[in-house]
C-alpha atoms as a PDB file:
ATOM      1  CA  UNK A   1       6.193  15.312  21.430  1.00  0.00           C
ATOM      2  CA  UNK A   2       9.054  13.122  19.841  1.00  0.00           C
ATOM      3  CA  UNK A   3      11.016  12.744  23.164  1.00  0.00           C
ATOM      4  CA  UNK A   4      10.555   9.293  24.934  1.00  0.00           C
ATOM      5  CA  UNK A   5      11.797   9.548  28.318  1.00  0.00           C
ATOM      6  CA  UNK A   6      12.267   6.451  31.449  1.00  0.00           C
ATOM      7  CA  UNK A   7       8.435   6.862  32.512  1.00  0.00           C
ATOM      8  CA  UNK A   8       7.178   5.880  28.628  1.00  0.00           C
ATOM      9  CA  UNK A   9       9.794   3.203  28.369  1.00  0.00           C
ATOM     10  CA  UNK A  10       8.759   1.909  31.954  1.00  0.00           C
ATOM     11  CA  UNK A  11       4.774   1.702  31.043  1.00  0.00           C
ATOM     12  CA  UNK A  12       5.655  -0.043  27.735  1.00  0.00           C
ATOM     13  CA  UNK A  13       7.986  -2.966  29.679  1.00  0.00           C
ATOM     14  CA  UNK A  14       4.691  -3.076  32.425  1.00  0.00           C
ATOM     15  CA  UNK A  15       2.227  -3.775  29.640  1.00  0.00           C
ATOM     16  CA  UNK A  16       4.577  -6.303  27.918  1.00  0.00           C
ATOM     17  CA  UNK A  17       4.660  -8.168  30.912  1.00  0.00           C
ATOM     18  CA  UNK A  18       1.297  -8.131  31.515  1.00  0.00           C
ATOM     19  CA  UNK A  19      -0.026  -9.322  28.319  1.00  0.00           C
ATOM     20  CA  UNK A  20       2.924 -11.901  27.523  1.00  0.00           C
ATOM     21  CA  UNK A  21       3.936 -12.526  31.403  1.00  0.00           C
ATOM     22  CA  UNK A  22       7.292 -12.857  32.540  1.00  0.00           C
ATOM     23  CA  UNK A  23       7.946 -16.276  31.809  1.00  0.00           C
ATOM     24  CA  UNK A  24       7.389 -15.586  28.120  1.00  0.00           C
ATOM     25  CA  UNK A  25       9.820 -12.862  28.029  1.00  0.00           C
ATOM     26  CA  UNK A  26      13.499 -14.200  27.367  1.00  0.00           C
ATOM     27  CA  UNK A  27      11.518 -16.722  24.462  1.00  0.00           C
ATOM     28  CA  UNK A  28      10.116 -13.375  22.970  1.00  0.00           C
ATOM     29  CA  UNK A  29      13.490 -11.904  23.266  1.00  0.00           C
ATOM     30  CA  UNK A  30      15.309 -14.974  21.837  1.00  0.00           C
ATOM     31  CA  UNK A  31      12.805 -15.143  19.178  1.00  0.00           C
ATOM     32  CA  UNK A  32      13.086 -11.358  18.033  1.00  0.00           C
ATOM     33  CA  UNK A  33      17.067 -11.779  18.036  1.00  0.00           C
ATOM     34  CA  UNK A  34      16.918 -14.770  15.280  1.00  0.00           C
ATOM     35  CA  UNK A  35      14.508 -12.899  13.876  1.00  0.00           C
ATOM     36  CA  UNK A  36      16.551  -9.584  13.297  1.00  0.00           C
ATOM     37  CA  UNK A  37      19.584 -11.728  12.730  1.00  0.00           C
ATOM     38  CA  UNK A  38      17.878 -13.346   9.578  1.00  0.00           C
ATOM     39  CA  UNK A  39      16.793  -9.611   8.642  1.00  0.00           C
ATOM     40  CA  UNK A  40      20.320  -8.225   8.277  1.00  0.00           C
ATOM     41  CA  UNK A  41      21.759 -10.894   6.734  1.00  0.00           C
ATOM     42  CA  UNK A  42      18.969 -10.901   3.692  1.00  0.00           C
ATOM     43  CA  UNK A  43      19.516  -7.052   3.582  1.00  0.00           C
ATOM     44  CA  UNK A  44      23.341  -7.967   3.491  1.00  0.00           C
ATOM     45  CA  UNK A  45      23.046 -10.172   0.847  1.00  0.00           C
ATOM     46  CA  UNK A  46      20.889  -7.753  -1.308  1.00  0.00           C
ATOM     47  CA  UNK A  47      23.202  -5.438  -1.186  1.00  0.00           C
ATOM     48  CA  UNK A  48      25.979  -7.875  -2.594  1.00  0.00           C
ATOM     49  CA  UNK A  49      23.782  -8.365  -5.379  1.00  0.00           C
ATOM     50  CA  UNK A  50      23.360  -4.634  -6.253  1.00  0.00           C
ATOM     51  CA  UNK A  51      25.641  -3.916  -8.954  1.00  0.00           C
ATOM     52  CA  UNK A  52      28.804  -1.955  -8.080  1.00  0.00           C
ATOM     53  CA  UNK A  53      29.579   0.239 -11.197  1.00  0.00           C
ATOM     54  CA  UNK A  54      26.400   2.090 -13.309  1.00  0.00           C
ATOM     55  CA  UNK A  55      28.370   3.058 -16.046  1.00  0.00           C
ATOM     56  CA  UNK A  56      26.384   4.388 -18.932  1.00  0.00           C
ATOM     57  CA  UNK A  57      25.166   1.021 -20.902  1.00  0.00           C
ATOM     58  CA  UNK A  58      26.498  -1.623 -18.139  1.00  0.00           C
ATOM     59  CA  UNK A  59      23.418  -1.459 -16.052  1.00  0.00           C
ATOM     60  CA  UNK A  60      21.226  -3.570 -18.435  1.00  0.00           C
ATOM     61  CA  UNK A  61      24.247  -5.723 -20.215  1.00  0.00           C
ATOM     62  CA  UNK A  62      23.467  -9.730 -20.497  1.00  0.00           C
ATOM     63  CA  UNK A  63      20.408  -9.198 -18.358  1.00  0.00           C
ATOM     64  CA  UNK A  64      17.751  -9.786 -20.569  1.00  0.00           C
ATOM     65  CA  UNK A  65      15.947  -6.763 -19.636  1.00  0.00           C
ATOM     66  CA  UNK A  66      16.735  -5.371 -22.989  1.00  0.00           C
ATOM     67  CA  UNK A  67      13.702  -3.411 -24.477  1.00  0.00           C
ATOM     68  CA  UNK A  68      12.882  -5.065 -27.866  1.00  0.00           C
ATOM     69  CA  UNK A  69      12.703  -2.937 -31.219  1.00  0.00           C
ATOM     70  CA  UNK A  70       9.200  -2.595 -32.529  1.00  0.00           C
ATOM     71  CA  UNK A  71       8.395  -2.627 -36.006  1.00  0.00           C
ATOM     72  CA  UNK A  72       5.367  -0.656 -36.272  1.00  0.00           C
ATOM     73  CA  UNK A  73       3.257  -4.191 -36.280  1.00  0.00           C
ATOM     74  CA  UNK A  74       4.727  -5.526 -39.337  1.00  0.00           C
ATOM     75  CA  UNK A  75       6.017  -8.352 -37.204  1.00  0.00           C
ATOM     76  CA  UNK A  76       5.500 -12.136 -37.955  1.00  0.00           C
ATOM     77  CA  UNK A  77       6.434 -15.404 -36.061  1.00  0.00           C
ATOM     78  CA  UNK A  78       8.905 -17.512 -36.357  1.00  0.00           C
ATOM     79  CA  UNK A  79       6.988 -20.341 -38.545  1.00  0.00           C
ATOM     80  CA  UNK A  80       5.940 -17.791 -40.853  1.00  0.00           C
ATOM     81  CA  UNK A  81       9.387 -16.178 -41.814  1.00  0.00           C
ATOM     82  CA  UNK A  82      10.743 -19.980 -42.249  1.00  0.00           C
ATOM     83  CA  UNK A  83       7.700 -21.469 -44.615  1.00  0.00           C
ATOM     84  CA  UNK A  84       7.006 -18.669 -46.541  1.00  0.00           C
ATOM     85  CA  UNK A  85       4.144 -20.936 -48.627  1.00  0.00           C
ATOM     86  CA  UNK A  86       2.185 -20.095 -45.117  1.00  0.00           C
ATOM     87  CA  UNK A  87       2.286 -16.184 -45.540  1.00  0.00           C
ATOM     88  CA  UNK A  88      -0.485 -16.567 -47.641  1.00  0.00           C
ATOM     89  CA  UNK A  89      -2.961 -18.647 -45.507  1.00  0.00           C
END
């Protein structure tokens, strides 16, 4: 069931050419090079941004993504821990 042979390969060319005509073709084919061309080099240059070493505490270091400490609600903003007249009200 998973083996394409020459007759399956020949019937999808046919109907290719049929619905796009031969004239189309080498633009379709030109088109679908440029287009895997810009593929591989955005999946190249994702994996240059992967990071190379995931030693224990480097994977999140200067990247923000930093889970923040909760304080069991007790927190207050900024203006209120500077002016504390403002607690109150």
């Amino acid at each position: 069931m998973g083996h394409v042979s020459l007759p399956h390969i020949l019937i999808v060319v046919a109907v290719i050419v049929l619905i796009f005509g031969a004239p189309k073709l080498p633009m379709l084919a030109r088109s679908l090079g440029q287009s895997l061309k810009i593929f591989k080099s955005e999946v190249k240059d994702l994996r240059d941004d992967e990071p190379k070493s995931t030693e224990p505490g480097e994977l999140n270091s200067g990247t923000g993504d930093e889970p923040r400490p909760t304080t069991g609600g007790a927190t207050r903003s900024a203006d209120e821990k500077q002016d504390p007249q403002t607690h109150g009200k």
